[in-house]
C-alpha atoms as a PDB file:
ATOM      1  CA  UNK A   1      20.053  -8.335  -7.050  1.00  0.00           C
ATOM      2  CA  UNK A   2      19.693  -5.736  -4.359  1.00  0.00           C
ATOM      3  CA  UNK A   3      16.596  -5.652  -2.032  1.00  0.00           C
ATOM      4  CA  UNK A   4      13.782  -3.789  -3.805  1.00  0.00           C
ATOM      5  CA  UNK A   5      12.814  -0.684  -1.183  1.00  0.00           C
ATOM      6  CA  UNK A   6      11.419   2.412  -0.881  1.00  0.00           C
ATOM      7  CA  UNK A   7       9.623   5.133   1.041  1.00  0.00           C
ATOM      8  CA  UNK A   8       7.774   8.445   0.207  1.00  0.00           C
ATOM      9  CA  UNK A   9       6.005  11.171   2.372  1.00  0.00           C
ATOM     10  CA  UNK A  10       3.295  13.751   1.946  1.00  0.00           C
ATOM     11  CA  UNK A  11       1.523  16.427   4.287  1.00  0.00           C
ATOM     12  CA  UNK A  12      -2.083  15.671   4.233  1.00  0.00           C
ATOM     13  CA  UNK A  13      -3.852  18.626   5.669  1.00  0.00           C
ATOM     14  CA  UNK A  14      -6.429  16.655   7.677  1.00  0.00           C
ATOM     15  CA  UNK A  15      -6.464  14.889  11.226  1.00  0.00           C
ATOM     16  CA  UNK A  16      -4.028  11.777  11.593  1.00  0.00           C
ATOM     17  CA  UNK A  17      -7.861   9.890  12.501  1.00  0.00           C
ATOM     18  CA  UNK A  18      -9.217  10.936   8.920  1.00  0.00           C
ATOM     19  CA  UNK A  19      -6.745   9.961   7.218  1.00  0.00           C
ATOM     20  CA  UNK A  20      -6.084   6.708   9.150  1.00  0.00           C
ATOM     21  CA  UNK A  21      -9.789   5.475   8.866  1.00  0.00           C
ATOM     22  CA  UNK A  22      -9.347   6.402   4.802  1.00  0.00           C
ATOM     23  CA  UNK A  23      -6.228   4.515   3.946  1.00  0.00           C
ATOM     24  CA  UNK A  24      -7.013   1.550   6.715  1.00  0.00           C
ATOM     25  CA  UNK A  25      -9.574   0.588   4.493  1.00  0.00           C
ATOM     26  CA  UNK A  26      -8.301  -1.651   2.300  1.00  0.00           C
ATOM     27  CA  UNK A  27     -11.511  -1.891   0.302  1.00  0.00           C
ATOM     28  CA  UNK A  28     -10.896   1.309  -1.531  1.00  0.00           C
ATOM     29  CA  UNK A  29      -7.102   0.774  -2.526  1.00  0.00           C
ATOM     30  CA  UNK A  30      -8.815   0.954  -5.834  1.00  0.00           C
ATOM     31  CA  UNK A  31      -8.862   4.244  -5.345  1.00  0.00           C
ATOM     32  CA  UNK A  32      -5.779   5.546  -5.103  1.00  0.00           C
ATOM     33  CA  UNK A  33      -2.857   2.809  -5.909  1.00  0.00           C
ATOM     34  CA  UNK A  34      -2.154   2.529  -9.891  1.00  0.00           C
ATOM     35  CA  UNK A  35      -1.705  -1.158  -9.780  1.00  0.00           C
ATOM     36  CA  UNK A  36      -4.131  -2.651  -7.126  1.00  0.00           C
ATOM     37  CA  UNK A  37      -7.598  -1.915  -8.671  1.00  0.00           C
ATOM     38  CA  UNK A  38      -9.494  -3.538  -5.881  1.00  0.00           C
ATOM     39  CA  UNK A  39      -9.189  -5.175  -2.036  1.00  0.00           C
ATOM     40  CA  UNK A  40     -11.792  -6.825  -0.061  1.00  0.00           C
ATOM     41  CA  UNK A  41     -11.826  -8.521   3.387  1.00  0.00           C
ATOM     42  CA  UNK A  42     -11.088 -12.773   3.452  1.00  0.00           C
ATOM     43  CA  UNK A  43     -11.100 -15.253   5.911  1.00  0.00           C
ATOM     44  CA  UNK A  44     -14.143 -13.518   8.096  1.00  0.00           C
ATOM     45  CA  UNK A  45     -12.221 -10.109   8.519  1.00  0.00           C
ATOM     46  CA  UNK A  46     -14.493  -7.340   7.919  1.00  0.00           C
ATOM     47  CA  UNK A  47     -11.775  -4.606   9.036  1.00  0.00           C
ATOM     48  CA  UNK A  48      -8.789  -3.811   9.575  1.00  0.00           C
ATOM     49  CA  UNK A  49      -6.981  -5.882  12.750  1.00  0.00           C
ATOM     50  CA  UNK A  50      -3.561  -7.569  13.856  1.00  0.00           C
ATOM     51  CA  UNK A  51      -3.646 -11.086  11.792  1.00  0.00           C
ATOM     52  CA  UNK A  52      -6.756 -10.151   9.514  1.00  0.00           C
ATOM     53  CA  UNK A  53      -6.585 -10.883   5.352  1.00  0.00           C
ATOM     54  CA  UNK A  54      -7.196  -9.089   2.425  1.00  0.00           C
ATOM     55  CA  UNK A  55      -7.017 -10.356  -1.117  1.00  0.00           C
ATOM     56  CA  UNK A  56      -5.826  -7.378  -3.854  1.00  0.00           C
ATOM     57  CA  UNK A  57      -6.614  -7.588  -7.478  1.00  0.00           C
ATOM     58  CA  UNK A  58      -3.750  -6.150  -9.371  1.00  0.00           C
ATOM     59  CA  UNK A  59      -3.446  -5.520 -13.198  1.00  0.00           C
ATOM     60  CA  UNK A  60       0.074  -3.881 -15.074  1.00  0.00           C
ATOM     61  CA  UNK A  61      -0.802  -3.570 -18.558  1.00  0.00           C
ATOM     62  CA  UNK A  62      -2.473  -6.876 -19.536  1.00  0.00           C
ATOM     63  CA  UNK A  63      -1.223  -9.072 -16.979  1.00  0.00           C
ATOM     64  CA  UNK A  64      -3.218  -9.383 -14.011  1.00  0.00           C
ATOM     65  CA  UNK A  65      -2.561 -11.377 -10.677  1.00  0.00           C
ATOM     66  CA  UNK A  66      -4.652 -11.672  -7.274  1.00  0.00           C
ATOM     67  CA  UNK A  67      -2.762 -11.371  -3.671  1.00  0.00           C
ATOM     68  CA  UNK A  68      -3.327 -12.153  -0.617  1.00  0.00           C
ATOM     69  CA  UNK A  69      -2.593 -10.267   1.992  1.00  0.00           C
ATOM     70  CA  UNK A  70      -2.210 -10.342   6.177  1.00  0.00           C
ATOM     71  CA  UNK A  71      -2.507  -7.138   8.256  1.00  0.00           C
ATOM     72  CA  UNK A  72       0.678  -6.777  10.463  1.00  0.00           C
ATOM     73  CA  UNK A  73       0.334  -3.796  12.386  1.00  0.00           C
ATOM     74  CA  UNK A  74      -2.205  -1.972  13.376  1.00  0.00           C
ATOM     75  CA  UNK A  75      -2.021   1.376  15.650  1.00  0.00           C
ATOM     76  CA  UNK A  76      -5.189   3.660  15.233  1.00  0.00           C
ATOM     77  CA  UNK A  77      -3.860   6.846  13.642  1.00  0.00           C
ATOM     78  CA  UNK A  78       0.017   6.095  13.867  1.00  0.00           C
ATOM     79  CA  UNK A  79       0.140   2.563  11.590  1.00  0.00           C
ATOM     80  CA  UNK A  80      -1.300   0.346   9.066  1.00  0.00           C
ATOM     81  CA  UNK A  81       0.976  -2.571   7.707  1.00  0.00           C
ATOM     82  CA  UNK A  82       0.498  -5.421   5.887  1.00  0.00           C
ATOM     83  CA  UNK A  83       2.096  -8.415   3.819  1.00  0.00           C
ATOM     84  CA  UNK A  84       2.008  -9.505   0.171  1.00  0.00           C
ATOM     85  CA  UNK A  85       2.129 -13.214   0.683  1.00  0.00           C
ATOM     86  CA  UNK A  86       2.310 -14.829  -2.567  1.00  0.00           C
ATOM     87  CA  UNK A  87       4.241 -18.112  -2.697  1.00  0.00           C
ATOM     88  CA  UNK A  88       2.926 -18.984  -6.389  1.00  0.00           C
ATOM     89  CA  UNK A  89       4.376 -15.869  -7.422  1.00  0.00           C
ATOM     90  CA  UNK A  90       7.132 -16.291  -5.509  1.00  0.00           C
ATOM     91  CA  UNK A  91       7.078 -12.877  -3.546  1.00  0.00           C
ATOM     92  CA  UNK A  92       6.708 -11.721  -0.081  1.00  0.00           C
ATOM     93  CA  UNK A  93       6.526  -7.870   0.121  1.00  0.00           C
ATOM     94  CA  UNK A  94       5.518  -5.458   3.518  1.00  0.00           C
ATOM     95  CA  UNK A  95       4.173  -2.758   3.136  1.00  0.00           C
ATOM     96  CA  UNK A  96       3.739  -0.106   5.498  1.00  0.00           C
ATOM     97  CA  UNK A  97       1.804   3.668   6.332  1.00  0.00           C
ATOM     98  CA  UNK A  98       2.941   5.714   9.279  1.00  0.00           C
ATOM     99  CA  UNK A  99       1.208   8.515  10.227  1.00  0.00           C
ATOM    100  CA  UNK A 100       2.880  11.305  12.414  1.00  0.00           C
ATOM    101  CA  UNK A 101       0.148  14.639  13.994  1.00  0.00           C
ATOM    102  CA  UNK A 102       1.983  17.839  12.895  1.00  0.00           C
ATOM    103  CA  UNK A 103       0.660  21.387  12.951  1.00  0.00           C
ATOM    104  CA  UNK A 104      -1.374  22.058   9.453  1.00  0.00           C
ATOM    105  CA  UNK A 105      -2.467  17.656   9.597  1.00  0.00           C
ATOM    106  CA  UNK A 106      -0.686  14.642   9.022  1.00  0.00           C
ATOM    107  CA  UNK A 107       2.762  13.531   7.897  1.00  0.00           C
ATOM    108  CA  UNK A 108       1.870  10.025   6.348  1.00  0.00           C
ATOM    109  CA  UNK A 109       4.555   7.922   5.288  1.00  0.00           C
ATOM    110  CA  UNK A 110       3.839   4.551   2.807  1.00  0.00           C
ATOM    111  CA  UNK A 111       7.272   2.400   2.483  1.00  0.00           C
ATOM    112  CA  UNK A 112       7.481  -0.810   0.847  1.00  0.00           C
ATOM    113  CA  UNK A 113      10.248  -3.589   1.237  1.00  0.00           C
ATOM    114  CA  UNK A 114      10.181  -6.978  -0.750  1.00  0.00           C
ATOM    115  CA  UNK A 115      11.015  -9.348   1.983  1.00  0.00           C
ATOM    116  CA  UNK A 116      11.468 -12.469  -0.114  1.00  0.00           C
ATOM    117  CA  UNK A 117      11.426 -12.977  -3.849  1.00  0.00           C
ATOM    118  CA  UNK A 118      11.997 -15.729  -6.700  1.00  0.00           C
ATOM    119  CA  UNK A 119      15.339 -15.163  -8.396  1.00  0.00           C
ATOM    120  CA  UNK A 120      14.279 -13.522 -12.033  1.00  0.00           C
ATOM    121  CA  UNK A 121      10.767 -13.159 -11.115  1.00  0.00           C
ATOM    122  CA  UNK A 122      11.256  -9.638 -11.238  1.00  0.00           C
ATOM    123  CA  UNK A 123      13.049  -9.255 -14.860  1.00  0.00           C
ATOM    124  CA  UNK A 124      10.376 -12.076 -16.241  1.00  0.00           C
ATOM    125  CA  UNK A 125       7.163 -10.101 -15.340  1.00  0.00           C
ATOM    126  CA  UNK A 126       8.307  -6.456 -14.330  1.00  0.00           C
ATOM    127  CA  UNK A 127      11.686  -6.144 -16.865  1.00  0.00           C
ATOM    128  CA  UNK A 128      14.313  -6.300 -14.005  1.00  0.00           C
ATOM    129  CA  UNK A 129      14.525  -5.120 -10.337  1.00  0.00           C
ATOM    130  CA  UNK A 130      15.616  -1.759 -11.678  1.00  0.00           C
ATOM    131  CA  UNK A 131      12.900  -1.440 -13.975  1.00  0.00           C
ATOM    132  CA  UNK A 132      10.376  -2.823 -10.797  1.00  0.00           C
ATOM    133  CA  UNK A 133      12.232  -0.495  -8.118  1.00  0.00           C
ATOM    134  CA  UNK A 134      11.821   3.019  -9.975  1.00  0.00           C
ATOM    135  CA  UNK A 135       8.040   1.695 -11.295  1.00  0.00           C
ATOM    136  CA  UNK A 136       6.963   0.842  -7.021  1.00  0.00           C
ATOM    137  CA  UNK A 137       8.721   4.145  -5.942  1.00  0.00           C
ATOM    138  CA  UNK A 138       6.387   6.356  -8.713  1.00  0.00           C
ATOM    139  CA  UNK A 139       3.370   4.310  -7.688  1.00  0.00           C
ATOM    140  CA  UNK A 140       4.228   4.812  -3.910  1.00  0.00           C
ATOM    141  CA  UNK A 141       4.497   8.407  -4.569  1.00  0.00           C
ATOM    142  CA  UNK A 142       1.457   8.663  -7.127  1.00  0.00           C
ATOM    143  CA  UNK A 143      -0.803   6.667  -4.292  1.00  0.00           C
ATOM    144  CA  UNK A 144       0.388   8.998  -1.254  1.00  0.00           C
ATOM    145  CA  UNK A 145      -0.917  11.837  -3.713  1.00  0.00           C
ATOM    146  CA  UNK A 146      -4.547  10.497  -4.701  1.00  0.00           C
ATOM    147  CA  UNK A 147      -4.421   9.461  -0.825  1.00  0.00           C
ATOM    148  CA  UNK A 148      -3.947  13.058   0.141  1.00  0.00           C
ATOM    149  CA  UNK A 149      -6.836  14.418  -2.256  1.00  0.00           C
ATOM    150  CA  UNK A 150      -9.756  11.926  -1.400  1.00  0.00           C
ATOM    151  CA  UNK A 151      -9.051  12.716   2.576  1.00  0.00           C
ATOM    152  CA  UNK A 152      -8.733  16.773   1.687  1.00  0.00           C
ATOM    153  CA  UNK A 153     -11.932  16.295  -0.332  1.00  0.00           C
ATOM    154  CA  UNK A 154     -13.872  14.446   2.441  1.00  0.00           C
ATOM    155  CA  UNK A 155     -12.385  17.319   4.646  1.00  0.00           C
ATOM    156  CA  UNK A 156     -13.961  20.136   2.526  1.00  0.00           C
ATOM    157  CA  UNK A 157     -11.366  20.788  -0.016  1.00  0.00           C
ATOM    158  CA  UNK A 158      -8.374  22.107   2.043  1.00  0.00           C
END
């Protein structure tokens, strides 16, 4: 099966700071991803820092599954990255923003790349790594979207 991947930009019409303190804080993923419906800070992390975890609560359809998550870069208002480490599940995924000044606000990238994953663990809970690759790219997209509007509507309503 070929490596699941995927990236998608927007032009958030706010400072690269704004937006970086929104989407570096992994307690309201809830927000704006369509699959994790909630994050919070584990192992005594209370923010977002090099090595710190997160667990995600994630739901697609009726099945619902918990992740936990390390923080592997961190550069105020450039990056945010983390990894889906999730043995049971038999999936390792990074994830990663990048946020770039330009005149008007912020180009802010989100990419994903499954680093690891259990042969047919894809096609047994997501219907095949087709199926799973189109499904992360529309939620990438859809997130980068609801991402833009909460830091536009914090800014005023550009």
């Amino acid at each position: 099966m070929a490596k699941l991947s995927g990236t998608a930009n927007v032009l958030i019409h706010a400072p690269a700071r704004e937006v970086y303190q929104t989407l570096s804080d992994v307690t309201r993923m809830g927000e704006w991803s369509p699959e994790c419906y909630r994050c919070r800070w584990i192992k005594g992390a209370d923010g977002p820092a090099l090595g710190a975890w997160f667990r995600g609560s994630n739901r697609r359809g009726a099945f619902k599954w918990s992740t936990s998550c390390r923080v592997t870069e961190v550069e105020a208002d450039r990056v945010f990255a983390f990894e889906v480490v999730q043995p049971i599940l038999g999936v390792q995924t990074r994830w990663r923003y990048h946020l770039n000044a330009v005149e008007g606000g912020t180009q802010l990238s989100e990419s994903f790349e499954v680093l690891w994953l259990f042969p047919g663990i894809t096609r047994f809970l997501f219907g095949g790594g087709t199926a799973r690759q189109a499904e992360l790219e529309k939620n990438v997209r859809q997130t980068l979207q609801r991402i833009k509007a909460v830091v536009e509507a914090a800014q005023g309503g550009v």
